[in-house]
C-alpha atoms as a PDB file:
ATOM      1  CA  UNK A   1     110.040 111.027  91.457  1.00  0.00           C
ATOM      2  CA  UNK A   2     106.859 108.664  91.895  1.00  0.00           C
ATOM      3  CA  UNK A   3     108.285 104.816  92.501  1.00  0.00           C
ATOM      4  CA  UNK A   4     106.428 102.453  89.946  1.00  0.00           C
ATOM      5  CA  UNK A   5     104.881  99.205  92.702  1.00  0.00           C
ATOM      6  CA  UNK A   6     103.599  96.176  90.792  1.00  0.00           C
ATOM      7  CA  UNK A   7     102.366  93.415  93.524  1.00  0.00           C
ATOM      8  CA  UNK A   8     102.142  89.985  91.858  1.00  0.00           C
ATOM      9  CA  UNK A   9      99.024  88.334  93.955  1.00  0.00           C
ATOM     10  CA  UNK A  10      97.732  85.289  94.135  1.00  0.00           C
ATOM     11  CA  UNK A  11      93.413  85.095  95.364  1.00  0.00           C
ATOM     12  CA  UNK A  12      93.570  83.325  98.755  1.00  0.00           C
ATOM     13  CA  UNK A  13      96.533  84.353  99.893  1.00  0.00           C
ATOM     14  CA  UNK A  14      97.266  86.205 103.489  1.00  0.00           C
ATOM     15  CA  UNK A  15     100.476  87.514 102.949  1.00  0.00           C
ATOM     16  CA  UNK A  16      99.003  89.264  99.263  1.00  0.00           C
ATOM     17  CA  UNK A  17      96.432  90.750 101.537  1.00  0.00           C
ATOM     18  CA  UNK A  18      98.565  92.010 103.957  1.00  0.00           C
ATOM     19  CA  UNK A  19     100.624  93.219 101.616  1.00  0.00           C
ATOM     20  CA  UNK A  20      97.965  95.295 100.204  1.00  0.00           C
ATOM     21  CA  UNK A  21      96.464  96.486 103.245  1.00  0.00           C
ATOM     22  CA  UNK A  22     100.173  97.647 104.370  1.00  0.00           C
ATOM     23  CA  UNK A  23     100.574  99.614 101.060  1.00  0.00           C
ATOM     24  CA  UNK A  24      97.408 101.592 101.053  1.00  0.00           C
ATOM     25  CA  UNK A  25      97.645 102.204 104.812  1.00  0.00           C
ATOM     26  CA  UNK A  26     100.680 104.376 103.707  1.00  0.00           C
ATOM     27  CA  UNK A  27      99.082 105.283 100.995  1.00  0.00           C
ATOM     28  CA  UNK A  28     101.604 103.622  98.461  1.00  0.00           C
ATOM     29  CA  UNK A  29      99.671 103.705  94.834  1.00  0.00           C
ATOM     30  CA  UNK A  30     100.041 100.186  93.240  1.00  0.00           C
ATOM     31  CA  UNK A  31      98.880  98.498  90.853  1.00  0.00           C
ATOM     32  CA  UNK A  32      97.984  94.638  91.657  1.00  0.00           C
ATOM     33  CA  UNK A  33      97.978  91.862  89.092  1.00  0.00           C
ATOM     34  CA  UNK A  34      96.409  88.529  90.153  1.00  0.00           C
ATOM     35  CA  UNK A  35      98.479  85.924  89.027  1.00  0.00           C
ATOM     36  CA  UNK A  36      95.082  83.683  87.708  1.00  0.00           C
ATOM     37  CA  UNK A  37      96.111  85.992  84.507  1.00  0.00           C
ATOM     38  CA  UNK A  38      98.190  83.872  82.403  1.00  0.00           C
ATOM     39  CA  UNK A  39     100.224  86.625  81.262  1.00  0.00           C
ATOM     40  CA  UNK A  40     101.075  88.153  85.064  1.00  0.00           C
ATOM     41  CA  UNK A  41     101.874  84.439  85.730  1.00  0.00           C
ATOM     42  CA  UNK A  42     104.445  84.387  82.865  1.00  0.00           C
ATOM     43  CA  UNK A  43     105.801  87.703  84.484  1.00  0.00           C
ATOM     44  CA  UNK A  44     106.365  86.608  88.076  1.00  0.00           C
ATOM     45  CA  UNK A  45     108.116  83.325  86.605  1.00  0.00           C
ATOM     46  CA  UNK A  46     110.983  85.610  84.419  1.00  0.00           C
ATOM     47  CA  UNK A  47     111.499  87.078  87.451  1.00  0.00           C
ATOM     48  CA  UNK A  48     112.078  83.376  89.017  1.00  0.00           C
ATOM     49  CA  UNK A  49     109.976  83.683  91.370  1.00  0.00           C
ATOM     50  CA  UNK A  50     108.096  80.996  92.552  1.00  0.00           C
ATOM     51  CA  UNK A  51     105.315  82.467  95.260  1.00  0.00           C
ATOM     52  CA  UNK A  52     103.248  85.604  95.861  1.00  0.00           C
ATOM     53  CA  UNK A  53     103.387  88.176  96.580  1.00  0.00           C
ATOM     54  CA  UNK A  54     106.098  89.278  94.602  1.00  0.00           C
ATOM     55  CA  UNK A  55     106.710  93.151  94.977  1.00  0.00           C
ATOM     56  CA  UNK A  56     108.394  94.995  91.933  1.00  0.00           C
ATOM     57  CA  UNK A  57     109.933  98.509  92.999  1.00  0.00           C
ATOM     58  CA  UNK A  58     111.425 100.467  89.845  1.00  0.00           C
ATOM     59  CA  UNK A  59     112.934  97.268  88.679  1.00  0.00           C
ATOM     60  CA  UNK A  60     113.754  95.961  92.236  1.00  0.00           C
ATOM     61  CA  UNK A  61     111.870  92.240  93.079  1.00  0.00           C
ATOM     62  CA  UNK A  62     111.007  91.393  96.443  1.00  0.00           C
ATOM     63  CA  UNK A  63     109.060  87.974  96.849  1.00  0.00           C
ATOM     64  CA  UNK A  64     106.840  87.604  99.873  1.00  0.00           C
ATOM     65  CA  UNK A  65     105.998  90.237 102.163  1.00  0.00           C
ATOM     66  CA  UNK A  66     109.016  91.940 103.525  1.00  0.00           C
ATOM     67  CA  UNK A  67     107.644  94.884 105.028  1.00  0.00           C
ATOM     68  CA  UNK A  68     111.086  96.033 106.250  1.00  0.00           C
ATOM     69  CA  UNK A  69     112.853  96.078 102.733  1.00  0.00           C
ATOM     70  CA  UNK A  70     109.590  97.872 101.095  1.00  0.00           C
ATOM     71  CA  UNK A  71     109.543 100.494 103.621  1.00  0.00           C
ATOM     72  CA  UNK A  72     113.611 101.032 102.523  1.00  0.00           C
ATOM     73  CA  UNK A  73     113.245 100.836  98.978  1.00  0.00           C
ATOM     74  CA  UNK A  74     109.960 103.269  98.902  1.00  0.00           C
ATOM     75  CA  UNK A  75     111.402 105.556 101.940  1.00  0.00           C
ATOM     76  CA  UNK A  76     108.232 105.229 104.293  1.00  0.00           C
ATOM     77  CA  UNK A  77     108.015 103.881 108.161  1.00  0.00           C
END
C-alpha cells in the first residue's frame, strides 16, 4: 500500500529543502504545500505545530526534519 506524504514548507527554509531533496533522492512521491497558502497554514496549526517542515505520514505528524523517524515510518534507508 502507497503511504500518503504531505510536507508542510515554508519558502526560505533549509531544513524544507532538505527535506525535499531527501524524499525525492529515495524517490518518496509527495506532495508539498507552502505554507504562504492561508489554508495549508490553517492545516499545519490543527496539527499544533508551530514550524516547517512538518511531515504528515498516513495520519502520522513529524515537525522538522527527522530523517531517522521518516525513513521508519515509510520503511526506506
Amino acid at each position: 500500500m502507497a503511504k500518503q506524504v504531505i510536507v508542510y514548507i515554508q519558502p526560505g527554509c533549509p531544513a524544507c529543502d532538505q527535506e525535499k531533496e531527501f524524499l525525492s533522492q529515495k524517490g518518496v512521491e509527495f506532495v508539498a504545500r507552502s505554507i504562504g497558502d492561508v489554508r495549508a497554514l490553517e492545516e499545519i496549526l490543527m496539527l499544533d505545530a508551530r514550524s516547517c517542515p512538518v511531515t504528515v505520514i498516513n495520519g502520522d505528524v513529524i515537525v522538522g526534519f527527522d530523517q531517522e523517524r521518516i525513513e521508519r515510518l515509510l520503511g526506506i534507508t
